[in-house]
C-alpha atoms as a PDB file:
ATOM      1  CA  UNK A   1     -81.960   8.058  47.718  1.00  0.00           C
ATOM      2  CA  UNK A   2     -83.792   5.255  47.794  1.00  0.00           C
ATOM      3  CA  UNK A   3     -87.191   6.963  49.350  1.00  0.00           C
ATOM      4  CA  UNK A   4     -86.483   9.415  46.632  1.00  0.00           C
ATOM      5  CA  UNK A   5     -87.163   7.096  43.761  1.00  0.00           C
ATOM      6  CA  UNK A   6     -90.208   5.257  45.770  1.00  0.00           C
ATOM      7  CA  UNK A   7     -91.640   8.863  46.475  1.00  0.00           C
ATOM      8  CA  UNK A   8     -90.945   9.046  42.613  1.00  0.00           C
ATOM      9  CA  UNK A   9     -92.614   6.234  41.148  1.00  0.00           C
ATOM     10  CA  UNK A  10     -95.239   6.509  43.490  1.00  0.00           C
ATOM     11  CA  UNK A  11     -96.030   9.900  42.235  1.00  0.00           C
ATOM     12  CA  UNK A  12     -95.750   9.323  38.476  1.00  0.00           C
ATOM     13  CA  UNK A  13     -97.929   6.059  39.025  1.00  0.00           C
ATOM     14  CA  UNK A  14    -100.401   8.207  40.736  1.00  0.00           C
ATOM     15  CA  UNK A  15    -100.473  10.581  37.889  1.00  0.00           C
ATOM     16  CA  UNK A  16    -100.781   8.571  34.862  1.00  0.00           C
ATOM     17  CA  UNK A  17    -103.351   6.462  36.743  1.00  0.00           C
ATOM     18  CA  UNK A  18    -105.213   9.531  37.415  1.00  0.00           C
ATOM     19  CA  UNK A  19    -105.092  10.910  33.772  1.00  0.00           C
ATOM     20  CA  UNK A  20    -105.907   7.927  32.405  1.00  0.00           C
ATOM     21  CA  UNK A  21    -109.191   6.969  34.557  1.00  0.00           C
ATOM     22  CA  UNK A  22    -110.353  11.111  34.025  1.00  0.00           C
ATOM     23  CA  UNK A  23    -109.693  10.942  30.156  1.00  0.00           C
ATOM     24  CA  UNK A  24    -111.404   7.402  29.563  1.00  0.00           C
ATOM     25  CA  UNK A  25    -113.662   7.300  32.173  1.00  0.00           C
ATOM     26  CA  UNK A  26    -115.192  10.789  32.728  1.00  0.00           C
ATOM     27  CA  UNK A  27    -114.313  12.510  28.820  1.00  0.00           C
ATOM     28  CA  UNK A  28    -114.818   8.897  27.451  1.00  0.00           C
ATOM     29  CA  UNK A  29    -111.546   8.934  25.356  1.00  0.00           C
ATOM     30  CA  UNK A  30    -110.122   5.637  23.984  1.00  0.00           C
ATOM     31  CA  UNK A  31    -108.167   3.671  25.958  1.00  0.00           C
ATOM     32  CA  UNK A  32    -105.278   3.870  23.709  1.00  0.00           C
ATOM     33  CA  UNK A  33    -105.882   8.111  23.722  1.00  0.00           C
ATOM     34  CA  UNK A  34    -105.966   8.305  27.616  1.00  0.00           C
ATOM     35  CA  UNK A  35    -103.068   5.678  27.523  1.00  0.00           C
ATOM     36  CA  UNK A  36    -100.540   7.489  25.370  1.00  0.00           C
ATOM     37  CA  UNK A  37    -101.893  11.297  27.216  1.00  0.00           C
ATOM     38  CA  UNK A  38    -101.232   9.624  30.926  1.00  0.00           C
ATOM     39  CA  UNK A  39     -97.742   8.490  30.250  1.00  0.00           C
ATOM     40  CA  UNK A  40     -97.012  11.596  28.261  1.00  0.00           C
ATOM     41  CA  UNK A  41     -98.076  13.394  31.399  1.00  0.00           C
ATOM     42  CA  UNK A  42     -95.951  11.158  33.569  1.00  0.00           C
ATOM     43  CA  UNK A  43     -92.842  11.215  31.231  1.00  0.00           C
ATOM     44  CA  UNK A  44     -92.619  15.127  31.961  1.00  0.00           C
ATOM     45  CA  UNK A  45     -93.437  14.946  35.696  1.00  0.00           C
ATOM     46  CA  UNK A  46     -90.843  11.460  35.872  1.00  0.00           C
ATOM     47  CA  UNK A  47     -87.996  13.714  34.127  1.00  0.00           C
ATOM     48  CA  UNK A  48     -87.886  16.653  36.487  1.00  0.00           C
ATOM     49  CA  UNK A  49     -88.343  15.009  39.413  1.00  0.00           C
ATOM     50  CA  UNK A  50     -85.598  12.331  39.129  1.00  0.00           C
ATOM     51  CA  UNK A  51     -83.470  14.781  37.890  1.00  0.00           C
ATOM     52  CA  UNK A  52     -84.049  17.217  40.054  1.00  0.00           C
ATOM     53  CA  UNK A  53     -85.436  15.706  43.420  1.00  0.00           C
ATOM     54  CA  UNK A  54     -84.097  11.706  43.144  1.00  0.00           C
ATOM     55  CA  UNK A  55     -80.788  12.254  41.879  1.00  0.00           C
ATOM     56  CA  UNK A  56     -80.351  16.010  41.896  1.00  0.00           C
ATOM     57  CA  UNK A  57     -78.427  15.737  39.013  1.00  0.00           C
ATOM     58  CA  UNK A  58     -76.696  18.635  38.119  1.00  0.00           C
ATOM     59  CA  UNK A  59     -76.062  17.558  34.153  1.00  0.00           C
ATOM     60  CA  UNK A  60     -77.272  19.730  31.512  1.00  0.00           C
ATOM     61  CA  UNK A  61     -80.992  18.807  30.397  1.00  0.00           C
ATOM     62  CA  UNK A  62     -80.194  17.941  26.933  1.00  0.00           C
ATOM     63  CA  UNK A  63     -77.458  14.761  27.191  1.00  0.00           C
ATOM     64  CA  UNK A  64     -79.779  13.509  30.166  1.00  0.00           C
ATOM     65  CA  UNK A  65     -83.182  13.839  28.429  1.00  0.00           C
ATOM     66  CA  UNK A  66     -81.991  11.683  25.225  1.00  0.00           C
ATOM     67  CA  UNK A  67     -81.628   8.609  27.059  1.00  0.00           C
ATOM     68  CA  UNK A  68     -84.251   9.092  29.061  1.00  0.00           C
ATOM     69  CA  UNK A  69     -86.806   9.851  25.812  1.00  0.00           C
ATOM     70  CA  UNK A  70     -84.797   6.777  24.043  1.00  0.00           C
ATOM     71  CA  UNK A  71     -86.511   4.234  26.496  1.00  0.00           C
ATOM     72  CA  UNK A  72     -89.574   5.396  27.423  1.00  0.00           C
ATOM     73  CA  UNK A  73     -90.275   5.634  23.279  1.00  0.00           C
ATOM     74  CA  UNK A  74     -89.660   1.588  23.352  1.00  0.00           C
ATOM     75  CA  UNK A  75     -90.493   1.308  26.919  1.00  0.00           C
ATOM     76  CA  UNK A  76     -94.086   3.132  25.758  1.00  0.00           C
ATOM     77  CA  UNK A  77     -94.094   1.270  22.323  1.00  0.00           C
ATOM     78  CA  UNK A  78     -93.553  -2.144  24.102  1.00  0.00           C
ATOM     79  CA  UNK A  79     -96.280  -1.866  26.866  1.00  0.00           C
ATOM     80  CA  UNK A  80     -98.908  -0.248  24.391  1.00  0.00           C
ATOM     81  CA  UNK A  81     -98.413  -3.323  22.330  1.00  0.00           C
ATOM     82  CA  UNK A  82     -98.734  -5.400  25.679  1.00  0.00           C
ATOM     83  CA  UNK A  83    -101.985  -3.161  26.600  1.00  0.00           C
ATOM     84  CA  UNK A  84    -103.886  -4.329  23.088  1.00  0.00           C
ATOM     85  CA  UNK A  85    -102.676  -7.547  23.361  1.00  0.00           C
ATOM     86  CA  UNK A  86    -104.485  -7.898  26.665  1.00  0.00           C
ATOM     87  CA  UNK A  87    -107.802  -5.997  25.686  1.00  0.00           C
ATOM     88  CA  UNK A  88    -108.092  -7.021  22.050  1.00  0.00           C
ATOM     89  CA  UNK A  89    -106.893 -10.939  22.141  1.00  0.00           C
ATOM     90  CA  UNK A  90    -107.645 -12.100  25.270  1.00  0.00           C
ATOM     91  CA  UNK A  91    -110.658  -9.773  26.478  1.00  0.00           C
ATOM     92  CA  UNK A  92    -108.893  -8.613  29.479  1.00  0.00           C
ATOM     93  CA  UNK A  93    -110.724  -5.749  31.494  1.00  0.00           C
ATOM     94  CA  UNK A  94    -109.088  -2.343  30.620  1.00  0.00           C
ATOM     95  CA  UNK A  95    -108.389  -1.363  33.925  1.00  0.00           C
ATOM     96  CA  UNK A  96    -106.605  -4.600  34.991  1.00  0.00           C
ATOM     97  CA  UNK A  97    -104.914  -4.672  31.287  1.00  0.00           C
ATOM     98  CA  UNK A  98    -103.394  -0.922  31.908  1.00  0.00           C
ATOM     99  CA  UNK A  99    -102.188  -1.554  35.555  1.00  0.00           C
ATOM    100  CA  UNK A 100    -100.303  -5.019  34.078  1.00  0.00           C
ATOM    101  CA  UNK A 101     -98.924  -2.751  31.130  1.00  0.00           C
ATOM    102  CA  UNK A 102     -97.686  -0.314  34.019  1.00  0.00           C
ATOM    103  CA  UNK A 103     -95.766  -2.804  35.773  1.00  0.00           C
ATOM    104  CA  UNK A 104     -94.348  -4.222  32.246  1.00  0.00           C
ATOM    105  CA  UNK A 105     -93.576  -0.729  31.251  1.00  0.00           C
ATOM    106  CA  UNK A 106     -91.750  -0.289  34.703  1.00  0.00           C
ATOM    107  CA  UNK A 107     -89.944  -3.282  34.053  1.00  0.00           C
ATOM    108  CA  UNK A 108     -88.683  -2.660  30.654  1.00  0.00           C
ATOM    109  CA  UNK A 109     -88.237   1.689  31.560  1.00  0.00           C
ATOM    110  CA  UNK A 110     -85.920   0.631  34.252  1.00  0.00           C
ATOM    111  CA  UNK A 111     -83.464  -2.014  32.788  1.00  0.00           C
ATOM    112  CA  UNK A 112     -83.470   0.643  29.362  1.00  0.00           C
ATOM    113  CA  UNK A 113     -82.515   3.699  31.620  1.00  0.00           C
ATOM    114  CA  UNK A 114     -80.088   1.691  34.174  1.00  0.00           C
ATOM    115  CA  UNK A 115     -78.296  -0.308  31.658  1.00  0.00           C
ATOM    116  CA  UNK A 116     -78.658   0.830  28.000  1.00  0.00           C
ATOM    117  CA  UNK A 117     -79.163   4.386  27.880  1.00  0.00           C
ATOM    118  CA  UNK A 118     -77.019   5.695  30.932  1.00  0.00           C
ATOM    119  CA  UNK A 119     -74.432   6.381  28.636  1.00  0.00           C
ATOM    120  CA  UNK A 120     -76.451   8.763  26.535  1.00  0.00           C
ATOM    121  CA  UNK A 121     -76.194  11.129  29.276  1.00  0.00           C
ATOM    122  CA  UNK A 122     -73.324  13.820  29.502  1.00  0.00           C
END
């Protein structure tokens, strides 16, 4: 299971990387616009696939996706706030700023889903 949630992360990494660099570089969104659209795109892909290739869970939708919304919301919230910190206080490059956010968000998404919001789910 363990490949499963590498192959995972991997892929949702890939994605909201991807969506991000096309929306701020190429369309010349703001960073905080192609932020918030990349992990919105992730949060979908991240859902189905751990529920239904990582753990093949076999729960109905609704009990699993409240936890799961629950802390990315914070999760999100936290490593925006992180993200602006970075860029507007201490000049950071917007690129290196968004991959530390990632790894903060990571951080924070996992201990929320593993060991607060488990329970949520039915």
């Amino acid at each position: 299971m363990i490949y499963k949630y590498i192959v995972t992360g991997l892929l949702n990494t890939a994605i909201s990387l991807s969506v991000i660099f096309i929306l701020y570089e190429v369309l010349a969104l703001n960073y905080n616009v192609a932020y918030f659209l990349g992990y919105v795109t992730a949060l979908i892909n991240s859902f189905i696939m751990n529920k239904k290739f990582t753990f093949e869970s076999g729960n109905p939708w609704k009990g699993e996706v409240v936890g799961f919304v629950k802390a990315f919301i914070i999760s999100y919230g936290m490593s925006h706030i992180f993200l602006n910190i970075m860029i507007e206080i201490f000049n950071f490059n917007v690129f290196f700023s968004i991959i530390c956010s990632m790894i903060f968000y990571t951080i924070v998404g996992y201990v929320l889903n593993k060991k607060v919001f488990a329970q949520d789910a039915v």
